[in-house]
Structures are given as structure tokens and as C-alpha cells.
Protein backbone atom coordinates (compact mmCIF):
# COMPACT_ATOMS: atom_id res chain seq x y z
CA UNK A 1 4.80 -19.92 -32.57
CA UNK A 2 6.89 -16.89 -31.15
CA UNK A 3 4.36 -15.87 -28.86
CA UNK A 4 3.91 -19.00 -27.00
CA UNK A 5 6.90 -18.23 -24.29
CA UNK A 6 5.41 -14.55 -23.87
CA UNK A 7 1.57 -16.60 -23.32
CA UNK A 8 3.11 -18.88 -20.90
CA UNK A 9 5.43 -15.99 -19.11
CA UNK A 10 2.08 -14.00 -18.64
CA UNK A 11 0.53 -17.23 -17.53
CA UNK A 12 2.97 -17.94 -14.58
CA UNK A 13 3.40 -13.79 -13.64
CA UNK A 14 -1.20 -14.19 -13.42
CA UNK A 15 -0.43 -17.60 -11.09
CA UNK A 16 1.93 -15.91 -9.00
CA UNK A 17 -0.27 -12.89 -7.81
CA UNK A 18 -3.43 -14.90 -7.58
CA UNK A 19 -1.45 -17.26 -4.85
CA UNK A 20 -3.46 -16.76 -1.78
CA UNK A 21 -2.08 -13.98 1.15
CA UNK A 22 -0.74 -14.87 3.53
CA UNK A 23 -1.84 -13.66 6.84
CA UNK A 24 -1.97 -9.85 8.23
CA UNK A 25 -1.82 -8.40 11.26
CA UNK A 26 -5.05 -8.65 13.18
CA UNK A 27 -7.43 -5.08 14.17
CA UNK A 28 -6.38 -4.15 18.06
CA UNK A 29 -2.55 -5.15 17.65
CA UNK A 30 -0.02 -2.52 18.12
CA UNK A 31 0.73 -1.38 14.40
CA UNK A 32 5.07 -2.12 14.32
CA UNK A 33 7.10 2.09 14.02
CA UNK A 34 8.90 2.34 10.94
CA UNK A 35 10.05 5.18 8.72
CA UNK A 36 11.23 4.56 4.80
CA UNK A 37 12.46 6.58 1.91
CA UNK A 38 9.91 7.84 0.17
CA UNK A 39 8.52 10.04 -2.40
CA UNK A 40 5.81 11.99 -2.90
CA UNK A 41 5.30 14.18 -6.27
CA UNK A 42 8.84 13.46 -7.29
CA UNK A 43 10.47 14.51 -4.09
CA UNK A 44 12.44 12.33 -1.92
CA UNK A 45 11.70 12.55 2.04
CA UNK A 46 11.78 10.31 4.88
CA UNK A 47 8.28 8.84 5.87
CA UNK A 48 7.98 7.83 9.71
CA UNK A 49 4.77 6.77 10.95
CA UNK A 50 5.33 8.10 14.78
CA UNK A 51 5.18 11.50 13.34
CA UNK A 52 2.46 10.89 10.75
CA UNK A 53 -0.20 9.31 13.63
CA UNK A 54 0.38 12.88 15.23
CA UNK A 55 -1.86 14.66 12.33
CA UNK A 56 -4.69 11.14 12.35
CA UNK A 57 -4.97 7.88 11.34
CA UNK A 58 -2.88 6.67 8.78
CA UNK A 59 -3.66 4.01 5.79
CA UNK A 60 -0.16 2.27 4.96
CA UNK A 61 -1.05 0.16 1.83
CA UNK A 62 1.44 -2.45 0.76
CA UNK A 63 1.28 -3.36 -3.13
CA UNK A 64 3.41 -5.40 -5.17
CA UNK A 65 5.67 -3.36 -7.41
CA UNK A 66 5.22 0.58 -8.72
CA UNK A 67 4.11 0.07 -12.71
CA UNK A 68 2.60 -3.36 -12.65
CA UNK A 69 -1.16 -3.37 -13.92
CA UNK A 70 -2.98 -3.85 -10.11
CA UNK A 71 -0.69 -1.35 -8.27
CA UNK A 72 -1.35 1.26 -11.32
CA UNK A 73 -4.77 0.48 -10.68
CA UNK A 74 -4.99 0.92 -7.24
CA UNK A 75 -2.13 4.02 -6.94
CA UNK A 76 -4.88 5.57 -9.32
CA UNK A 77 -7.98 4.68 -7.11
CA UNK A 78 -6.40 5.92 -3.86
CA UNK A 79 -5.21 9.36 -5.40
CA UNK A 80 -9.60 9.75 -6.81
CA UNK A 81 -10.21 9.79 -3.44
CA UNK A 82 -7.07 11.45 -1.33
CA UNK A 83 -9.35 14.46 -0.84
CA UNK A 84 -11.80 11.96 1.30
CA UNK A 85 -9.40 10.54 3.03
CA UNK A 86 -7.95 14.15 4.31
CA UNK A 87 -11.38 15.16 5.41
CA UNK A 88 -11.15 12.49 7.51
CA UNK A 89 -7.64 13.41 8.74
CA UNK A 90 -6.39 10.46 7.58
CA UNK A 91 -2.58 9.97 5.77
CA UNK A 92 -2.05 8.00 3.13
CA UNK A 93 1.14 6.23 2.31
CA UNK A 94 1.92 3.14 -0.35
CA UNK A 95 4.52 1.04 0.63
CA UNK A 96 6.05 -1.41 -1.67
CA UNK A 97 9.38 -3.87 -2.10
CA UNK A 98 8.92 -4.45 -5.65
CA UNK A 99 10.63 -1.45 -8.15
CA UNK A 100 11.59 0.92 -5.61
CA UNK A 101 13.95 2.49 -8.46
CA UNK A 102 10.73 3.90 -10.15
CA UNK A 103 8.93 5.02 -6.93
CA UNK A 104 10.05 8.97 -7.95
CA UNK A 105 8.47 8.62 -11.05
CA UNK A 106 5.46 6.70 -10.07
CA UNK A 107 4.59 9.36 -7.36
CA UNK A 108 4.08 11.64 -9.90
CA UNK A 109 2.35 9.98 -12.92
CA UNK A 110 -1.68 11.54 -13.17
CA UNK A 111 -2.00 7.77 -13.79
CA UNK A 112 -1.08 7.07 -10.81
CA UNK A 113 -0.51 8.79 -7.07
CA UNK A 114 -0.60 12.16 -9.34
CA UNK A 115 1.61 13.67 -6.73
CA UNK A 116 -1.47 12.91 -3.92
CA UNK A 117 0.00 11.09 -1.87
CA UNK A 118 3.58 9.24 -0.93
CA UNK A 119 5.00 6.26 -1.74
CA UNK A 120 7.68 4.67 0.33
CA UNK A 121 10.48 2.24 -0.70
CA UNK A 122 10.76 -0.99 1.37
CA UNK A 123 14.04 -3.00 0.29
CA UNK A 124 13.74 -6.64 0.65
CA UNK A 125 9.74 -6.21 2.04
CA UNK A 126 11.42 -5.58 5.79
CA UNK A 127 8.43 -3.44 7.04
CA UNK A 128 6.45 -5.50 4.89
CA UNK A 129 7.23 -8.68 7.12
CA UNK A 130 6.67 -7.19 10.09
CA UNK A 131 3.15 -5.84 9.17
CA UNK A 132 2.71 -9.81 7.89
CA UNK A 133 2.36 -8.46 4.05
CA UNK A 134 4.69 -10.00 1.79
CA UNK A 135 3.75 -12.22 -1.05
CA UNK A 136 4.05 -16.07 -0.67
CA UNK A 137 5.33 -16.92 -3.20
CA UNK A 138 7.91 -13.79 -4.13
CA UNK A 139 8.42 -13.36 -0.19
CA UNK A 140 10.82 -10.44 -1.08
CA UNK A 141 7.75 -8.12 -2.69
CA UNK A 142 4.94 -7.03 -0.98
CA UNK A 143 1.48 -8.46 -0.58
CA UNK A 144 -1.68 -6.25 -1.19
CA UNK A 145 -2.75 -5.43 2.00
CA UNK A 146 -3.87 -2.23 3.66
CA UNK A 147 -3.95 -1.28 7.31
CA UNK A 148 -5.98 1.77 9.01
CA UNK A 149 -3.52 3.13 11.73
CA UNK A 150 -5.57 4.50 14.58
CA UNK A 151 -3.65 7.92 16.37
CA UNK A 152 -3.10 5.43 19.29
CA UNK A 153 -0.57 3.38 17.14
CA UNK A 154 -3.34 0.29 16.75
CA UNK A 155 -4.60 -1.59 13.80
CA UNK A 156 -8.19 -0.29 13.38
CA UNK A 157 -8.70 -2.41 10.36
CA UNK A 158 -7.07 -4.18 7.54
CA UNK A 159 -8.01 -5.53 4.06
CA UNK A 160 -5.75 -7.91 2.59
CA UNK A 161 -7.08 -9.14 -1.36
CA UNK A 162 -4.50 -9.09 -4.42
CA UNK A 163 -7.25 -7.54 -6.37
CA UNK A 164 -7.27 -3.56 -5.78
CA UNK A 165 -10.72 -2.75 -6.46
CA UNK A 166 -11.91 -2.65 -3.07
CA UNK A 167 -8.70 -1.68 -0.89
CA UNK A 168 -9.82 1.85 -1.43
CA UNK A 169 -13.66 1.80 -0.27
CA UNK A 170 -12.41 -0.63 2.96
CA UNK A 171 -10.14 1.62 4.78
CA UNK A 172 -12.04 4.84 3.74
CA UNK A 173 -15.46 3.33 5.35
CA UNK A 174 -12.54 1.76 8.22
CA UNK A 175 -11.23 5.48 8.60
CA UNK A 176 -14.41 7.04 8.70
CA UNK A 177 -15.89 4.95 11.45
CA UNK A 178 -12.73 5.93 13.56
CA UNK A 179 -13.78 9.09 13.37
CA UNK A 180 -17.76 7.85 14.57
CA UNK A 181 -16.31 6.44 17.62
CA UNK A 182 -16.70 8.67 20.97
């Protein structure tokens, strides 16, 4: 009979991140500046997307919360394939509202980013509202979505699906078809 709260409590966490998404940012809009605390293999550092669209496109992903079971997942999937994504130029950066105390750590789990690529803290999902990514219904976490940044500061292409399997293959085939364009 003990285990019935724990059952129900893992019941309502599974409602709450199947809630649908709310809506993201379209392809062609101006992608909104911002720069965050971040962390990438342990070490703290400022992220700003001006200067990171000098090098390429960038992918900003916006996940829930660092050690949750879906962001673990997906942290994992993007750092399999960080060496595709620099072929293509292309920056990666998580951004999340949920645990930003554990973002040091979580940058550098192999289980994880594996020190691949940066994660970036967004207190009380600020950047994530203005890139129309925060959860409905825990509006002060992040949503899963994930946005290609083209050089020119526009959306080239955005995914937005609380399950992580396919975030990775969308803006990798997105980022590669920037890169097809004359």
C-alpha cells in the first residue's frame, strides 16, 4: 500500500510532460539575441548567440530540466552526433529553466553532453518565452523544442515534440540543408 502515492506521483509527473506544446516560433522569423550562463564540460562561460551565428548556424534546444529521464536522453543523443553537427558548422547549445543548479555537472556526465557541447541556464524560462518554448502546464520550465539558427539571425527550422527521439535527426537534416542552399 506504500507505493501507491509514489504510482500516482509518477502518474501526474507522465501527465504533465505529455500536455501538448504550446506553440514555437515559426521558420523565417527573426530568431530573439540572448546570451545565458552556461556550461560546457564543467566550466562556466557566458553563451551569446550574436557571437555564436558568427562561426554558423546554431541549434538552441530547449528541454525541460538537466537529469530528468527525456533530457538525459536527448543531452545523450545530441552529444552521439556533435561531431556531425560541427562538420556542418553548426553550434550546439541546450537551454533549459528546469535544474539550472546541476547544469555544471550535467555538462560533463558521458551520459549526457559528455563535455560536447554547452548547456545554458535560463531562470524562470525568460529566453524560453520569447522563443515560444515553455511548458503549459509548468510555464516556468522549458518546453522541448529545438530551433536551427541560420548565420542571418532567422529561424531555418524548428521541431517542437516532448519526446526526444527525433529532435536530433530534425535539425541535423534542417542544418544540413542550410548548408545545400546557394
Amino acid at each position: 500500500m506504500r507505493r501507491f502515492p509514489s504510482i500516482v506521483a509518477i502518474a501526474a509527473c507522465i501527465a504533465a510532460f505529455a500536455m501538448p506544446a504550446s506553440a514555437a516560433l515559426e521558420t523565417g522569423a527573426k530568431a530573439p539575441d540572448f546570451s545565458a550562463p552556461a556550461y560546457l564540460a564543467g566550466k562556466p562561460f557566458t553563451f551569446k548567440l550574436a557571437d555564436a551565428l558568427k562561426q554558423g548556424p546554431v541549434v538552441v534546444y530547449f528541454f525541460p530540466a538537466a537529469h530528468t529521464p527525456g533530457c538525459n536522453l536527448e543531452a545523450h543523443l545530441f552529444s552521439e552526433a556533435i561531431d556531425k553537427f560541427k562538420a556542418e558548422h553548426a553550434t550546439v547549445i541546450g537551454v533549459t529553466a528546469g535544474n539550472t543548479d546541476q547544469l555544471a555537472a550535467f555538462s560533463t556526465e558521458t551520459e549526457h553532453c559528455g563535455g560536447k557541447f554547452a548547456v545554458a541556464a535560463d531562470p524562470g524560462a525568460k529566453i524560453a518565452a520569447q522563443y515560444d518554448a515553455v511548458l503549459d502546464k509548468k510555464p516556468e520550465w522549458s518546453n522541448r523544442t529545438s530551433y536551427v539558427i541560420a548565420p542571418n539571425g532567422s529561424i531555418a527550422a524548428v521541431h517542437s515534440d516532448l519526446n526526444p527521439n527525433l529532435h536530433v535527426k530534425a535539425m541535423l537534416d534542417a542544418v544540413k540543408a542550410l548548408e545545400a542552399k546557394p
